[in-house]
N, C-alpha and C. Protein backbone atom coordinates (compact mmCIF):
# COMPACT_ATOMS: atom_id res chain seq x y z
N UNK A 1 61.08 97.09 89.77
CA UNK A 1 62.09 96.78 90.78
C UNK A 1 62.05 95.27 91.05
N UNK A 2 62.92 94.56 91.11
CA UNK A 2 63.38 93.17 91.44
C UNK A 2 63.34 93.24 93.10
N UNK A 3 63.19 92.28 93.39
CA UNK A 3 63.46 91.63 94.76
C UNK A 3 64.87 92.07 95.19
N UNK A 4 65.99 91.66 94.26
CA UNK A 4 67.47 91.71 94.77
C UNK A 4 67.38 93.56 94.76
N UNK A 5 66.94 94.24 94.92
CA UNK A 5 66.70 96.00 94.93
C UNK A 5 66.41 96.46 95.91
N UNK A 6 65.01 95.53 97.04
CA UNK A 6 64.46 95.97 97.68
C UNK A 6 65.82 96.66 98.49
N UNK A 7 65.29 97.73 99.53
CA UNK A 7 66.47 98.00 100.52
C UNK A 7 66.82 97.71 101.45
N UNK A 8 67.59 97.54 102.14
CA UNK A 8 67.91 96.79 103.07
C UNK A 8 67.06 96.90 104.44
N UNK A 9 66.76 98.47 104.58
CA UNK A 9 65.91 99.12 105.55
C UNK A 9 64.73 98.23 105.83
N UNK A 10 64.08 98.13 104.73
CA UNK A 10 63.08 97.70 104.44
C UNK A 10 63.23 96.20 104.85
N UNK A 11 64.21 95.80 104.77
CA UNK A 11 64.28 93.81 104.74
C UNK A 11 64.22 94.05 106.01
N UNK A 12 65.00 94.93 106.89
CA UNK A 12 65.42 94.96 108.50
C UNK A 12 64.04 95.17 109.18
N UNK A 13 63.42 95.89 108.54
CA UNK A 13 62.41 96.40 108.99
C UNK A 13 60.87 94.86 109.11
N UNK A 14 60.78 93.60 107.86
CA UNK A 14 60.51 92.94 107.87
C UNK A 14 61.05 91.78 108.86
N UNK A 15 62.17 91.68 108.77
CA UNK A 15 62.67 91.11 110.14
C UNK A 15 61.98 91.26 111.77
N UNK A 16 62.65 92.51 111.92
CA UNK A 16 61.60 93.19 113.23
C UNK A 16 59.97 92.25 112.88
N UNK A 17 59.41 92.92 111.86
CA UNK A 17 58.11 92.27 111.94
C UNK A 17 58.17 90.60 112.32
N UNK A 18 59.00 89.94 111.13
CA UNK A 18 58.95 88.34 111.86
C UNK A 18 59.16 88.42 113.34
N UNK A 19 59.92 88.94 114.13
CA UNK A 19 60.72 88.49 115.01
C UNK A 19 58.62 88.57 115.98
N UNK A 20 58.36 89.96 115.82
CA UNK A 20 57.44 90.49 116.78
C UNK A 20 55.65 89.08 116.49
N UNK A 21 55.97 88.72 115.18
CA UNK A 21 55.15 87.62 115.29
C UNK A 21 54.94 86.67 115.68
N UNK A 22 56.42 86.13 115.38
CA UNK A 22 56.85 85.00 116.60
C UNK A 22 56.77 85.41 118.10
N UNK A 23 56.85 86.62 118.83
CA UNK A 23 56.69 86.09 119.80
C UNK A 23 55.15 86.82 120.17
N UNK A 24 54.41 87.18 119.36
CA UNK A 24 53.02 87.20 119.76
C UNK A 24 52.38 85.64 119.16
N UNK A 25 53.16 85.06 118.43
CA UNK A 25 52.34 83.63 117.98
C UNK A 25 52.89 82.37 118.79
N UNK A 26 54.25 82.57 119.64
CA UNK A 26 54.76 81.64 120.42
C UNK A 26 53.77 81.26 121.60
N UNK A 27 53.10 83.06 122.35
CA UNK A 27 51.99 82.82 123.13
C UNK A 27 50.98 81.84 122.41
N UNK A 28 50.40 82.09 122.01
CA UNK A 28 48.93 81.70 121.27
C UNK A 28 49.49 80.26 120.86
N UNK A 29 50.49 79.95 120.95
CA UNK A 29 50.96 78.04 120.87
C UNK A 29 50.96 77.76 122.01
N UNK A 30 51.54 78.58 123.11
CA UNK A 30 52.43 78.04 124.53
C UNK A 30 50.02 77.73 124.92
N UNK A 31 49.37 78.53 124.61
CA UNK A 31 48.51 78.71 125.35
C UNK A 31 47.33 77.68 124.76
N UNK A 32 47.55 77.43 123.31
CA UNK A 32 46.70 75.83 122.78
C UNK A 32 47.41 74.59 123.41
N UNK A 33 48.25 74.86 124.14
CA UNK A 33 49.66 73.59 124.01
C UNK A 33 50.01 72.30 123.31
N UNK A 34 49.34 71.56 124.02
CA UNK A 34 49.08 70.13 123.50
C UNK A 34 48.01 69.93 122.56
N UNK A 35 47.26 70.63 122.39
CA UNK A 35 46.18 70.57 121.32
C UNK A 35 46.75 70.99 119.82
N UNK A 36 47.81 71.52 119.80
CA UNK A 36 48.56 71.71 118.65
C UNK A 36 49.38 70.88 118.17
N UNK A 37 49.48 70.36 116.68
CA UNK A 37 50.02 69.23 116.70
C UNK A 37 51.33 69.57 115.83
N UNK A 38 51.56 70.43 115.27
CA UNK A 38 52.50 70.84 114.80
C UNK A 38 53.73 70.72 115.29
N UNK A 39 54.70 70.09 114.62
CA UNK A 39 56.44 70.44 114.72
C UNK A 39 57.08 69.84 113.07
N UNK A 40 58.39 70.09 113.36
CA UNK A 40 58.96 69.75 113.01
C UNK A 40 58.90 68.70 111.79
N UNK A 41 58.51 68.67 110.22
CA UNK A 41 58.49 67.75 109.40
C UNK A 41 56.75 67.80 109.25
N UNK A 42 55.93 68.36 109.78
CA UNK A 42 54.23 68.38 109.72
C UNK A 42 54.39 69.28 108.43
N UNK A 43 54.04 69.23 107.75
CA UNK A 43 54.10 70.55 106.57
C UNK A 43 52.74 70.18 105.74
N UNK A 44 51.60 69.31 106.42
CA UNK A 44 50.88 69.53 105.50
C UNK A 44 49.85 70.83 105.50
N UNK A 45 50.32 71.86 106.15
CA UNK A 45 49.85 73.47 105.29
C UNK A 45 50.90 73.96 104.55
N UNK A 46 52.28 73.48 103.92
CA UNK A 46 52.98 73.78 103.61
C UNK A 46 52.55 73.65 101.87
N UNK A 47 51.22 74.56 101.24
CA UNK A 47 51.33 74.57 99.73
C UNK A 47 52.29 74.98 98.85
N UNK A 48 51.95 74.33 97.48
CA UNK A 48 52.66 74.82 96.83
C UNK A 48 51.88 76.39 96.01
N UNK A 49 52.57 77.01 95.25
CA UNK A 49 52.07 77.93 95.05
C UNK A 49 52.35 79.31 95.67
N UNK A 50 52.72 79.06 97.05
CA UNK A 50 52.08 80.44 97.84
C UNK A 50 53.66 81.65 96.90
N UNK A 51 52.46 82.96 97.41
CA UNK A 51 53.66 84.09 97.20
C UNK A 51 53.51 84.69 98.16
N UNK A 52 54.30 85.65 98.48
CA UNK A 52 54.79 87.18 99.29
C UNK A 52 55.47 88.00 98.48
N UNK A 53 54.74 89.10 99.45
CA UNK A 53 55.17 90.64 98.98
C UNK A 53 56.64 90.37 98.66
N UNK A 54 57.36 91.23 97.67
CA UNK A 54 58.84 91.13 97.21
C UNK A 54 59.59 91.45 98.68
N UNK A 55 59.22 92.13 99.68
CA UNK A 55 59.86 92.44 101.09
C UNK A 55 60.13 91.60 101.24
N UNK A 56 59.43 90.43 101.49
CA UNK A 56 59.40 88.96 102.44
C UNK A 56 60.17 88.21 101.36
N UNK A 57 59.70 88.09 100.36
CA UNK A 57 61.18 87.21 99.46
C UNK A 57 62.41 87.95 99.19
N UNK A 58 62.69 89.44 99.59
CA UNK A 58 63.95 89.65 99.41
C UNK A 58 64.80 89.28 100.73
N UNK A 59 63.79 89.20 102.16
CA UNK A 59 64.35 88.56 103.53
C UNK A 59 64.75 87.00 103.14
N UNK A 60 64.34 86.06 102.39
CA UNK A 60 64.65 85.02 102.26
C UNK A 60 65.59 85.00 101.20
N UNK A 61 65.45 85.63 100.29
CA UNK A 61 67.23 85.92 99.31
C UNK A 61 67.98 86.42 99.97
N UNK A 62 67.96 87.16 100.94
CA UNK A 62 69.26 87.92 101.69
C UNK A 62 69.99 86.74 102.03
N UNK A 63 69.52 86.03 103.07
CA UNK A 63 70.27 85.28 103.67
C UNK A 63 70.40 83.66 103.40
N UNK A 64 70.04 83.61 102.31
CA UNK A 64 69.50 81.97 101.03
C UNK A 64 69.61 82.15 99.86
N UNK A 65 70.78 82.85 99.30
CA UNK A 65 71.10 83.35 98.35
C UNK A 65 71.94 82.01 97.75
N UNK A 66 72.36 81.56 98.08
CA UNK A 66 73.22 79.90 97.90
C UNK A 66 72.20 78.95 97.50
N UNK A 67 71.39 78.52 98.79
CA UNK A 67 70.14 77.88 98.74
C UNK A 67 69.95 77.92 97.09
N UNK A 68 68.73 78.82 97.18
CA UNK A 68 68.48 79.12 95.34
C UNK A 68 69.22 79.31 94.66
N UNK A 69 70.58 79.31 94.74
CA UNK A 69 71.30 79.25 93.38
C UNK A 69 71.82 77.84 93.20
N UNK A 70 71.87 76.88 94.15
CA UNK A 70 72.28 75.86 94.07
C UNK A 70 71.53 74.37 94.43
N UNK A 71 70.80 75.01 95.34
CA UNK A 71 69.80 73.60 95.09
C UNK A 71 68.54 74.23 94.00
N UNK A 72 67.85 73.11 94.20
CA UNK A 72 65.93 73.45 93.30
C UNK A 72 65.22 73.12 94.57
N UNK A 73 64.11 73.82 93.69
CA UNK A 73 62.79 74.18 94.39
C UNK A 73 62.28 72.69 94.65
N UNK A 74 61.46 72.14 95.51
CA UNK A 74 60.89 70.93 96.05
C UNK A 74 60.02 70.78 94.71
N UNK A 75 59.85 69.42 95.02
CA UNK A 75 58.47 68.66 93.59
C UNK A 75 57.37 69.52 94.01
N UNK A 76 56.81 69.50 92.63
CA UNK A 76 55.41 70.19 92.47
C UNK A 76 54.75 69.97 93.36
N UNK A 77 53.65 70.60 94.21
CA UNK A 77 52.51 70.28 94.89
C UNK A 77 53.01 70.51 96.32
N UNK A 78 54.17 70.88 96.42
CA UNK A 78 54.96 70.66 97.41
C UNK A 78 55.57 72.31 97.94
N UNK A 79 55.32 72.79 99.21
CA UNK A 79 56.07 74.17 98.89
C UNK A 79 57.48 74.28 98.55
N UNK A 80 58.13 74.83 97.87
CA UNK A 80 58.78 74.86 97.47
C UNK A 80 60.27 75.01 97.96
N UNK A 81 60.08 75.24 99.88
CA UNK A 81 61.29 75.34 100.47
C UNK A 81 61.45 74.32 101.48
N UNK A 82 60.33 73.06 101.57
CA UNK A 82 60.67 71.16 101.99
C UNK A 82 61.55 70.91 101.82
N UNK A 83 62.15 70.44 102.52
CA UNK A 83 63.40 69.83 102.49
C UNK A 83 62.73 67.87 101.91
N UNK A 84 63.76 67.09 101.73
CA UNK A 84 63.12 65.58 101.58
C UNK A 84 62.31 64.82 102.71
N UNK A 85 62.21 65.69 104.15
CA UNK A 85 61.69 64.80 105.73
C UNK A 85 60.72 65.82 105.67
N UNK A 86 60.14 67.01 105.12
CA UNK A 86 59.19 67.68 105.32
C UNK A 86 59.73 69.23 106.11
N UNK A 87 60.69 69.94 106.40
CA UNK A 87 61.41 70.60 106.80
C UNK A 87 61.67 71.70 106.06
N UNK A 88 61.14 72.91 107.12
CA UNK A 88 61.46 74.15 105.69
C UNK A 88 62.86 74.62 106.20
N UNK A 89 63.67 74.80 104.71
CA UNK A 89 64.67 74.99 104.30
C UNK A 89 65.22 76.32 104.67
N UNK A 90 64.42 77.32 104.76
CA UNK A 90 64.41 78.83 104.90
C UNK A 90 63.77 79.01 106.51
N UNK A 91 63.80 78.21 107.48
CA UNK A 91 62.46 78.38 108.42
C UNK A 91 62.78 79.75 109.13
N UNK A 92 64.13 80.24 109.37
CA UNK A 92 64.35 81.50 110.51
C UNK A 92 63.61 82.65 109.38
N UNK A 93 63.97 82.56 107.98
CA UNK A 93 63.44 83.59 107.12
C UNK A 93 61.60 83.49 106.40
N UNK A 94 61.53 82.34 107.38
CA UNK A 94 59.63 81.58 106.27
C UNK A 94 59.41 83.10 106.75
N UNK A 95 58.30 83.20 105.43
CA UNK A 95 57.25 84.31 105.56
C UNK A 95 56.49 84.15 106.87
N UNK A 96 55.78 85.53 106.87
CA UNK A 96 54.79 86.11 107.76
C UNK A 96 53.75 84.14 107.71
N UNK A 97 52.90 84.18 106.59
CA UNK A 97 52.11 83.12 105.83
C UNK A 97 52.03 82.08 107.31
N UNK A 98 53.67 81.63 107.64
CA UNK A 98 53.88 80.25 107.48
C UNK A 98 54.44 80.17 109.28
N UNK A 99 54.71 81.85 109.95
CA UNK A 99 54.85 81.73 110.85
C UNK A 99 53.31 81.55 111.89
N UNK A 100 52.11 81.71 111.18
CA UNK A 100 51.07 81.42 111.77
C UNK A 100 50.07 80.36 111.51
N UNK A 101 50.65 79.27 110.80
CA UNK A 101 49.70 78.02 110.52
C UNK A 101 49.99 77.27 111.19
N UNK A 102 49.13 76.86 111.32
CA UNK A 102 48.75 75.95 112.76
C UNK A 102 47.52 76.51 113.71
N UNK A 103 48.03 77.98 113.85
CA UNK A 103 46.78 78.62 115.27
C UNK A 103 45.86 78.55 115.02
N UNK A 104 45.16 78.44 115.83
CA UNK A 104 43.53 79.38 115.64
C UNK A 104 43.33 80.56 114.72
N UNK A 105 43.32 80.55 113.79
CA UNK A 105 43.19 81.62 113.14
C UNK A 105 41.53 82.49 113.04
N UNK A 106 41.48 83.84 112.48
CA UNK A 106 40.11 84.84 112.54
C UNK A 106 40.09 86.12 111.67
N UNK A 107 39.16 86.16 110.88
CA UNK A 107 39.17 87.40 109.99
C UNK A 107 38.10 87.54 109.92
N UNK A 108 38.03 88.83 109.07
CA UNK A 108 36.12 89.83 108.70
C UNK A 108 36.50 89.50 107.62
N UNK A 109 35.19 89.11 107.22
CA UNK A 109 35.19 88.65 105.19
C UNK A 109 33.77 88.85 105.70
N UNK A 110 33.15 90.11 104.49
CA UNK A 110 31.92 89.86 104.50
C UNK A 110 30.82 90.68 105.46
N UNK A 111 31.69 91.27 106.88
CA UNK A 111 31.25 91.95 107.61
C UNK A 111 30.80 90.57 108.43
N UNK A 112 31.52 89.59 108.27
CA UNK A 112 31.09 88.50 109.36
C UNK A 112 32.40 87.80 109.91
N UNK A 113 32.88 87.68 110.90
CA UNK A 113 33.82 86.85 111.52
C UNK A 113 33.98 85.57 111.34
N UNK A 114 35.49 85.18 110.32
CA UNK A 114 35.14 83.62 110.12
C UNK A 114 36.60 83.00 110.91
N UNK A 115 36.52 81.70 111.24
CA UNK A 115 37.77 80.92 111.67
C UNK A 115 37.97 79.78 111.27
N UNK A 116 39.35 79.75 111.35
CA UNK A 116 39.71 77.90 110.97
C UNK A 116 41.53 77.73 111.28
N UNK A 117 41.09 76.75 111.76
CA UNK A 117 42.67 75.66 111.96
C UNK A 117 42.73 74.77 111.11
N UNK A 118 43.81 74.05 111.08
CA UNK A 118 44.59 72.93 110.46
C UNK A 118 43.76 72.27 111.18
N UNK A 119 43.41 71.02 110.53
CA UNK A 119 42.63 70.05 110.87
C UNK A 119 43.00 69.11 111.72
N UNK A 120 44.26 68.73 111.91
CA UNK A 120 45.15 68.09 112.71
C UNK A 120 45.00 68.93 113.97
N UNK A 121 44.73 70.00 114.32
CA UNK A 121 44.99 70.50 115.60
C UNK A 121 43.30 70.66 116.17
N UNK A 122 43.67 70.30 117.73
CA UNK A 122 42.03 69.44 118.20
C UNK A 122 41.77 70.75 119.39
N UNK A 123 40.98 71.86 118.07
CA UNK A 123 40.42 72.71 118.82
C UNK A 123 39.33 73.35 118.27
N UNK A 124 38.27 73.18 119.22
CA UNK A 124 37.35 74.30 118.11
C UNK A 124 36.73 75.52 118.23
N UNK A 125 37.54 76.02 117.18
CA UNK A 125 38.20 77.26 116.97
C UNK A 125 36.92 78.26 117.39
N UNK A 126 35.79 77.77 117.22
CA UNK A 126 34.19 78.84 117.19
C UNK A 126 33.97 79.08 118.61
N UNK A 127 34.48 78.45 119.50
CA UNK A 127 34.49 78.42 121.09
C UNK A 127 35.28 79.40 121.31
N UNK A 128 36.45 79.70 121.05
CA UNK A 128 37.31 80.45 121.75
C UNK A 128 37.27 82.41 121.79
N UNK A 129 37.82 82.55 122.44
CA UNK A 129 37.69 83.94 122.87
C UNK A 129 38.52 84.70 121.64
N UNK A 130 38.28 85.62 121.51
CA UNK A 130 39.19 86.52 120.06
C UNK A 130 40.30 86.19 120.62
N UNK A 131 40.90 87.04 121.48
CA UNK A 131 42.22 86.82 121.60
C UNK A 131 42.92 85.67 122.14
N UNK A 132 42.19 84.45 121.87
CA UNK A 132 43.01 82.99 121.59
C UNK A 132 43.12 82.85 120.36
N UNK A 133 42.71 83.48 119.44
CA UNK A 133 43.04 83.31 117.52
C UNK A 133 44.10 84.31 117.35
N UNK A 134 44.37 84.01 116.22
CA UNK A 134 45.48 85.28 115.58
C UNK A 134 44.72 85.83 114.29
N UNK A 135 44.48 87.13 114.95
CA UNK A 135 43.93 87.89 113.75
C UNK A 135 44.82 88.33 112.64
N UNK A 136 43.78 87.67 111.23
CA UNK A 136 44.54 88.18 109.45
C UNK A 136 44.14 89.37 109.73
N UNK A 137 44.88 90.15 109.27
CA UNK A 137 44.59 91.37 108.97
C UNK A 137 45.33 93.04 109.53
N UNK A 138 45.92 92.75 110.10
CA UNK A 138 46.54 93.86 111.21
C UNK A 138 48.30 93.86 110.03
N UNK A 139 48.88 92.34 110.04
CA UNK A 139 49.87 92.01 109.84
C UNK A 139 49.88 92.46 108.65
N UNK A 140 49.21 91.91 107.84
CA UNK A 140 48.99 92.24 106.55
C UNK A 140 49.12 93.47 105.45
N UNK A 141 48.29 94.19 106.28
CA UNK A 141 48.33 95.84 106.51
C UNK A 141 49.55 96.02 106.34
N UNK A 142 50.39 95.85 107.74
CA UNK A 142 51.68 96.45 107.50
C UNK A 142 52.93 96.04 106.52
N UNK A 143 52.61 94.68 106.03
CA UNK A 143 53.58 94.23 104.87
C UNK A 143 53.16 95.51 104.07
N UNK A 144 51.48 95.20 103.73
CA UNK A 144 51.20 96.01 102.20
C UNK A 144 52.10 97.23 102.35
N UNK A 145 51.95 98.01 103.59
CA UNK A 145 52.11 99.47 103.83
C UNK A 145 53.69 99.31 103.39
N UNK A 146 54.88 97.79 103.48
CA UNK A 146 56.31 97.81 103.60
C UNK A 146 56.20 97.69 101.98
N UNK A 147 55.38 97.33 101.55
CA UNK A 147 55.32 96.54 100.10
C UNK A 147 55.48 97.86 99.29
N UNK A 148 54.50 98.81 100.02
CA UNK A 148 53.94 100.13 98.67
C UNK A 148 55.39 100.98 98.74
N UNK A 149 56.03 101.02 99.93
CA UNK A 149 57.34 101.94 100.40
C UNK A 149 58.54 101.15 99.35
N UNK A 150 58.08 100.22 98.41
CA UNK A 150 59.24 99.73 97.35
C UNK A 150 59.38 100.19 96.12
N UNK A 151 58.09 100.24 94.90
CA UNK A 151 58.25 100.88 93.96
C UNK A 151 56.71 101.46 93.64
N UNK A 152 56.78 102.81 94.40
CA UNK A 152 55.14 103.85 93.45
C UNK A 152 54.01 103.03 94.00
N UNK A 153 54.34 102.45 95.16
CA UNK A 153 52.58 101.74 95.52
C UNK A 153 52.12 100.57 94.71
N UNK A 154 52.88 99.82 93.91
CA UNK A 154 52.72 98.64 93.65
C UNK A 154 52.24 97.69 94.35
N UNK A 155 51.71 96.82 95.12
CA UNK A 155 51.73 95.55 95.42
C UNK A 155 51.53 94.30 95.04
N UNK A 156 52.91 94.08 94.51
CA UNK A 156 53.93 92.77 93.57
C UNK A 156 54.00 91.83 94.29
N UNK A 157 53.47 91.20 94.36
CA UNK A 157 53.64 89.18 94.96
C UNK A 157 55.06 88.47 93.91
N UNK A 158 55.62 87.65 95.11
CA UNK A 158 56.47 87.00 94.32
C UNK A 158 56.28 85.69 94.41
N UNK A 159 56.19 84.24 93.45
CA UNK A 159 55.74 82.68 93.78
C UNK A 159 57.26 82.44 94.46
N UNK A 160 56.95 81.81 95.78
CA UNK A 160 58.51 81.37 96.30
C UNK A 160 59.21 80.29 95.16
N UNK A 161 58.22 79.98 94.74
CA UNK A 161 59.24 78.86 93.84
C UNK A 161 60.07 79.30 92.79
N UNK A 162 59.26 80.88 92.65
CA UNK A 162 60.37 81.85 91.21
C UNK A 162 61.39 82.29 92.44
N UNK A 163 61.74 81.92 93.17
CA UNK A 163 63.19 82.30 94.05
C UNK A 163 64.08 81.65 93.74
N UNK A 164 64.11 80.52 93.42
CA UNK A 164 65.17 79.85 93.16
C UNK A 164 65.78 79.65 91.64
N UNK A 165 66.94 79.70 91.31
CA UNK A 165 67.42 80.03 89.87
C UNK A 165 67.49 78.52 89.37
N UNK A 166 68.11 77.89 90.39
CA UNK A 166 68.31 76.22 89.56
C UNK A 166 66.98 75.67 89.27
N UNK A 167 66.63 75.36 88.35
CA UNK A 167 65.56 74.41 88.49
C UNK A 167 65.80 72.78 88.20
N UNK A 168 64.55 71.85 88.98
CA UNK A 168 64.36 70.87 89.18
C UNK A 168 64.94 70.00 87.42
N UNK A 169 65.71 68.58 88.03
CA UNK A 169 65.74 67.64 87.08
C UNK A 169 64.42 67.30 86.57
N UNK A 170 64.53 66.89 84.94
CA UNK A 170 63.10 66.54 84.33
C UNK A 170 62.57 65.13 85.40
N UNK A 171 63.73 64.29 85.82
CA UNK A 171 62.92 63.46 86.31
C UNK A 171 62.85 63.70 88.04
N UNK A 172 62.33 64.95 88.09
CA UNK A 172 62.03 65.04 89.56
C UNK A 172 60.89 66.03 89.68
């Protein structure tokens, strides 16, 4: 199954999820405030490389279907939906990934609790109470669980940069 397949249910249903992240991750900003340095054009967690489940890139083809057919993907090294000022291109549709960098972040790896922020943001992270981080793992879950409801329990990653059909001039 392709991305352009997934069902729509399913995209709607990823939506809901963005929407409910943002506003459990809007807290957890409103509440670092000023210690967060993030806005607008900061993209240096913005790698290149990253993928998502085909759910989450068929939410960003739904409604950026132009986008990738007509512009290209950003220079290498670069995620692939930068605009030229540092600006993601897709931001109402960015993945799950990209709606939580920046926070305090916290996961079990190991049977041990680990954390980390963006280095730019002046907090440290080993001080704080669980529920000032945003826990990996809950969210995750439920993509996989949206992911397996696509084809036989697969879980297919897609590179955002294979989203886009035009590709980059040789000299860019």
């Amino acid at each position: 199954m392709a991305v352009s397949d997934v069902p729509a249910e399913l995209i709607d249903a990823v939506d809901g999820l963005h929407r409910a992240i943002d506003d459990n991750a809007r807290v957890l900003a409103e509440r670092h405030g000023a210690r967060l340095q993030c806005k607008r054009g900061c993209s240096g967690c913005c790698s290149d490389g990253l993928t998502v489940f085909e759910v989450e890139a068929a939410a960003i083809v739904r409604r950026h279907g132009e986008l990738l057919a007509e512009q290209a993907p950003g220079p290498p090294g670069r995620c692939a939906f930068l605009d030229d000022e540092g600006a993601c291109r897709v931001y109402d549709e960015r993945p799950y990934v990209c709606r939580t960098q920046g926070l305090p972040l916290r996961w079990i790896e190991g049977g041990r609790e680990l954390r980390d922020i963006c280095a730019l943001n002046v907090i440290a992270v080993e001080t704080l109470a669980p529920a000032e981080c945003w826990p990996i793992g809950p969210v995750e879950a439920r993509l996989s669980a949206m992911q397996a409801m696509v084809e036989r329990g697969e879980l297919r990653r897609v590179a955002l940069r294979d989203l886009f059909t035009k590709r980059p001039n040789k000299g860019r």
